[in-house]
Protein backbone atom coordinates (compact mmCIF):
# COMPACT_ATOMS: atom_id res chain seq x y z
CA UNK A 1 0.00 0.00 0.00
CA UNK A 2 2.65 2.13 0.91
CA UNK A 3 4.47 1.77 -2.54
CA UNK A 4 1.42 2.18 -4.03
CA UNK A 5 0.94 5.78 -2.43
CA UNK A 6 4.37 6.49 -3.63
CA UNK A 7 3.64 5.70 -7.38
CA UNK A 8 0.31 8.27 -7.12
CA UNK A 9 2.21 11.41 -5.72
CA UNK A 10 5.17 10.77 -8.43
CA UNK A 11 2.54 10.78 -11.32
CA UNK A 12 0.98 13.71 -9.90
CA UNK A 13 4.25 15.12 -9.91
CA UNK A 14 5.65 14.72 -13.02
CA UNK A 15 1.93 15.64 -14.66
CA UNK A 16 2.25 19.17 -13.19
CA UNK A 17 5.68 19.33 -14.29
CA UNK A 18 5.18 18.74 -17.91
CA UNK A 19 2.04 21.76 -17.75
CA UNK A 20 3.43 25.01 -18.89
CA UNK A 21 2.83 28.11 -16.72
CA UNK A 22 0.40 30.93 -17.64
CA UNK A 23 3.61 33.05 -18.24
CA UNK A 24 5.61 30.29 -20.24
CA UNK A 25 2.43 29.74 -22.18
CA UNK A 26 2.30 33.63 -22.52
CA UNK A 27 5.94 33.74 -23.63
CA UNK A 28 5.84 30.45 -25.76
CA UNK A 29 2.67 32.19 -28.23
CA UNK A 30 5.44 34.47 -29.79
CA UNK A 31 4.74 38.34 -30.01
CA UNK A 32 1.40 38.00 -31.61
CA UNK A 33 -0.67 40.09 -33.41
CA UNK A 34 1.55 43.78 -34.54
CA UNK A 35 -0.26 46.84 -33.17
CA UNK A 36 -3.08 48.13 -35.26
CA UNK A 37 -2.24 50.88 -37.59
CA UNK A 38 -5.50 52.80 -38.02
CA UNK A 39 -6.00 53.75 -42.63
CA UNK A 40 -6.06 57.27 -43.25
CA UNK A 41 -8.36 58.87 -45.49
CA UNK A 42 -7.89 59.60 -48.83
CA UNK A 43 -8.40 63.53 -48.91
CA UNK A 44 -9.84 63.74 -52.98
CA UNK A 45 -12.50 61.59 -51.34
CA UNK A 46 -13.37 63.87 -48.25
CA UNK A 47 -17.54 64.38 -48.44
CA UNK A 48 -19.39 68.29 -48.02
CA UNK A 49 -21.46 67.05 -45.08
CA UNK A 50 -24.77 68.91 -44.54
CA UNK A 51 -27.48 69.30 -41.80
CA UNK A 52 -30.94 68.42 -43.25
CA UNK A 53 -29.87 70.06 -46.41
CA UNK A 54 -29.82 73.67 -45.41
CA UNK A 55 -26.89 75.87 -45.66
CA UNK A 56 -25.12 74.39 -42.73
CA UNK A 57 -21.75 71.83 -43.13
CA UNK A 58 -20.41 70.01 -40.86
CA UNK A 59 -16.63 68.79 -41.18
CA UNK A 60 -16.60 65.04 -41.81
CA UNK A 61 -14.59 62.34 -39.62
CA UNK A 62 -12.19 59.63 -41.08
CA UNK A 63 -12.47 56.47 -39.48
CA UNK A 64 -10.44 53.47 -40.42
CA UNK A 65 -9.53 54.65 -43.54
CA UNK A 66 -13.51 55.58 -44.43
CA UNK A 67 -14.60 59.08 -44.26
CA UNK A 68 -18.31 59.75 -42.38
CA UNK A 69 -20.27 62.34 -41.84
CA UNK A 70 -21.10 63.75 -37.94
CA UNK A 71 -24.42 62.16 -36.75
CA UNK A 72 -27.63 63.88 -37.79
CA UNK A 73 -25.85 65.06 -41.04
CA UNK A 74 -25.61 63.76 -44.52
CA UNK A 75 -22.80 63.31 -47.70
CA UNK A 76 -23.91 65.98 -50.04
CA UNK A 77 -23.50 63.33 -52.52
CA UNK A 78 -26.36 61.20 -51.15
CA UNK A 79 -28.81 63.52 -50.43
CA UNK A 80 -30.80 63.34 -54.02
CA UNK A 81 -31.61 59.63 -53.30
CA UNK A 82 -32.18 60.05 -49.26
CA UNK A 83 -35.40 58.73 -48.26
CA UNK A 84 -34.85 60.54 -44.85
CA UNK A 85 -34.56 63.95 -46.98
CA UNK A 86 -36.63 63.69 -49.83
CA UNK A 87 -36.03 67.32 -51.00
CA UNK A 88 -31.98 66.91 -49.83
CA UNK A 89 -30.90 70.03 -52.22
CA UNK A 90 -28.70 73.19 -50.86
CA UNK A 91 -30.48 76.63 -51.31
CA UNK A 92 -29.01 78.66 -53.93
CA UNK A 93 -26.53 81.49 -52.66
CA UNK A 94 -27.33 85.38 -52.25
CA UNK A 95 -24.32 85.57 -54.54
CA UNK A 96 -26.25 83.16 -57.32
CA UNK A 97 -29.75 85.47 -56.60
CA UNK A 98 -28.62 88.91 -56.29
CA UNK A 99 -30.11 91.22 -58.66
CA UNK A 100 -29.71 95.46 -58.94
CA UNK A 101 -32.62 97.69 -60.41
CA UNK A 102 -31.00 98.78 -63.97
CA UNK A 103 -28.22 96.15 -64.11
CA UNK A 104 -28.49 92.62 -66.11
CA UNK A 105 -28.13 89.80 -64.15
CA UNK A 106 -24.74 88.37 -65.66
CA UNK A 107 -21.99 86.45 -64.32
CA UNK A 108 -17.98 86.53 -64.78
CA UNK A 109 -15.47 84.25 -63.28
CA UNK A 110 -18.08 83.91 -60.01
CA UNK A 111 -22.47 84.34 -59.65
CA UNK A 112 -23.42 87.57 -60.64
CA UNK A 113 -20.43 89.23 -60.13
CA UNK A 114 -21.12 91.72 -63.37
CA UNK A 115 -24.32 92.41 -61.83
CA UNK A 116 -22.93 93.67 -58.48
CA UNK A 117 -20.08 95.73 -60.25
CA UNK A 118 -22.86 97.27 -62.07
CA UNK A 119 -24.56 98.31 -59.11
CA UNK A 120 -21.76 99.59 -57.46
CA UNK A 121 -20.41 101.91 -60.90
CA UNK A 122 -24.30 102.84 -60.70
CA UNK A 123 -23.89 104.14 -57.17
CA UNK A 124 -20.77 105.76 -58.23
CA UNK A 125 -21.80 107.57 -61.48
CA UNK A 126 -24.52 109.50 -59.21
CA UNK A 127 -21.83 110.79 -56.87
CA UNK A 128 -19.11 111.52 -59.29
CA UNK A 129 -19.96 115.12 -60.53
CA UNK A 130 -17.00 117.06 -60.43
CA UNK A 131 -15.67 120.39 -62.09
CA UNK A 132 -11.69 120.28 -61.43
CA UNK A 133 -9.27 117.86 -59.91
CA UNK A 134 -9.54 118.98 -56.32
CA UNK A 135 -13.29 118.15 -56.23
CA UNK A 136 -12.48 113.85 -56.61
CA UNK A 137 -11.51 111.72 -53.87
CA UNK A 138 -10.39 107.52 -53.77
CA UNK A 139 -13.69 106.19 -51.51
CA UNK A 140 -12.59 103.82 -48.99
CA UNK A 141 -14.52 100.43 -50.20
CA UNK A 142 -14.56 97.26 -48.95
CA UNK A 143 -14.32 95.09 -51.95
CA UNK A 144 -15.49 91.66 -50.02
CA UNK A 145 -15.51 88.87 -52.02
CA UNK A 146 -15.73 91.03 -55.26
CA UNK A 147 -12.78 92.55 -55.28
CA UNK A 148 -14.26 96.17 -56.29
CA UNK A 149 -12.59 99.35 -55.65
CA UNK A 150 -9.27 97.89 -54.96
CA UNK A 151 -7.87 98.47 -58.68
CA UNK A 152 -8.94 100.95 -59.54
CA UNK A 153 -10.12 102.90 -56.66
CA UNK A 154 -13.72 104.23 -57.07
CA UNK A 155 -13.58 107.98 -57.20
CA UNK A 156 -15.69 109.77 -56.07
CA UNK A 157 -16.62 113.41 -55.44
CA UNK A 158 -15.83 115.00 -51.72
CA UNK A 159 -19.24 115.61 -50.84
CA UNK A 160 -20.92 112.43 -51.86
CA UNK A 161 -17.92 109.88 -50.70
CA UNK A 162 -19.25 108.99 -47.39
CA UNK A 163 -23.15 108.47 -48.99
CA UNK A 164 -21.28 105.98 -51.74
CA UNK A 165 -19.15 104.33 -49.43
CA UNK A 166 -21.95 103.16 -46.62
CA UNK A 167 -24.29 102.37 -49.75
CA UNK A 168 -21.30 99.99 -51.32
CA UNK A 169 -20.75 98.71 -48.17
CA UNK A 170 -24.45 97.52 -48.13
CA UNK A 171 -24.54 96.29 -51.94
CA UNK A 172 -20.93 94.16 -51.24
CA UNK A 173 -22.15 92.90 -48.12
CA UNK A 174 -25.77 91.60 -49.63
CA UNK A 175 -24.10 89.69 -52.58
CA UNK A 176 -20.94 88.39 -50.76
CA UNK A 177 -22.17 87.73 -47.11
CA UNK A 178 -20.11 86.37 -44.22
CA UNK A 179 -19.21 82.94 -45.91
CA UNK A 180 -19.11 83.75 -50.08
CA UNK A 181 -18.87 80.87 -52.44
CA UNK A 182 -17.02 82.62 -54.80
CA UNK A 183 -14.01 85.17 -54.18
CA UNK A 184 -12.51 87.63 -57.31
CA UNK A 185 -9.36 89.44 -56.36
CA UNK A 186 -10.18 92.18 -58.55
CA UNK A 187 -6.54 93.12 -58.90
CA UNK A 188 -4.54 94.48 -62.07
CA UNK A 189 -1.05 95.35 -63.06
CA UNK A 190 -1.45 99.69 -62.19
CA UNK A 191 0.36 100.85 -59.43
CA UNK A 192 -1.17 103.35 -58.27
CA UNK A 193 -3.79 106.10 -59.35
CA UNK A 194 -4.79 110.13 -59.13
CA UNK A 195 -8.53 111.06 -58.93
CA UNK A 196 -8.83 112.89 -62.07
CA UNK A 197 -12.02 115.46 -63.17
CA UNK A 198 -12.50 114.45 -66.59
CA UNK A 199 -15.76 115.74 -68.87
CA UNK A 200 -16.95 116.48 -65.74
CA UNK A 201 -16.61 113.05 -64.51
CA UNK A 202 -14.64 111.89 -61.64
CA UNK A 203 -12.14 109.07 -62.77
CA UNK A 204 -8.75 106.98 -61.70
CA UNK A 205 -6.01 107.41 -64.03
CA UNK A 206 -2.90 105.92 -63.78
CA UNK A 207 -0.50 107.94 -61.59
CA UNK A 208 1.95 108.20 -64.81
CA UNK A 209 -0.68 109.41 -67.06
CA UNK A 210 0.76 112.59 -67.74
CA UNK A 211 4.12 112.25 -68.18
């Protein structure tokens, strides 16, 4: 019996013996799996998200290598065929709908951007009497998203400059608003100019003109 005992406890032995540890077994498996390397984006793909299909975009969020729009907004893309937003089309922009009393509606380079330089040379033309030199002035404009009065300056006459400019100031900010769609530098290659009186017009003339 004795013997007997002996044999058991040496089998139980050598069976716990030839069972790896929990760390051997952890060391044994090798340095699995290498750490995940999340896909970027590719940026030609990157959607215009929109909310409801109003005027309001959202920035989009890349996620394993997919891009997605922000919860409770939609790719701009999808919107035609949404079933959630039947009518899923952006309104037009002020810049696409603004009109002037007198002036065509006509575009160039960006919406209607003939239209509001015709509006503004409209306002202009009804301030610009003059009878010599002295009488013009350069009206401080901000050109916005149009680019006007930068090159050339609008000129103006002394007495009607602050009128023009606050009336400008209302046309540029109608058709351009705070977030344009469409930007025009409205630069050019002159220097610099002189307010000139000519045919009892104010006008900008190139600073060198006379010489």
């Amino acid at each position: 019996m004795r013997k007997l005992l002996v044999l058991m406890l040496w089998s139980v032995w050598l069976g716990c013996r030839a069972e790896p540890s929990e760390d051997a077994s952890r060391q044994d498996a090798g340095p699995g799996e290498p750490p995940r390397v999340e896909a970027e984006c590719t940026p030609a793909e990157k959607p215009t998200c929109c909310v409801k299909c109003e005027d309001i975009l959202t920035e989009p969020v890349c996620t394993d290598g997919s891009w997605n729009c922000p919860e409770g907004s939609r790719d701009k893309r999808q919107c035609p065929s949404s079933p959630e937003w039947p009518a899923c089309t952006l309104p037009p922009h002020p810049q696409q709908l603004y009109t002037y009393p007198g002036c065509a509606n006509e575009d160039y380079h960006c919406p209607r951007l003939k239209t509001v330089y015709c509006a503004l040379e409209s306002l202009r033309a009804a301030r610009a009497q003059c009878e010599q030199d002295s009488d013009c002035v350069a009206a401080e404009v901000d050109g916005r998203c149009a680019g006007y009065g930068e090159c050339p300056p609008a000129m103006v006459n002394r007495t009607g400059r602050e009128d023009f400019e606050a009336k400008a100031a209302e046309e540029l900010l109608r058709y351009c608003t705070t977030s344009p769609v469409c930007i025009s530098s409205g630069s050019c290659g002159v220097p610099s100019f002189e307010p000139r009186c000519r045919e009892g017009r104010c006008v900008a003339e190139p600073s060198d003109a006379g010489t």
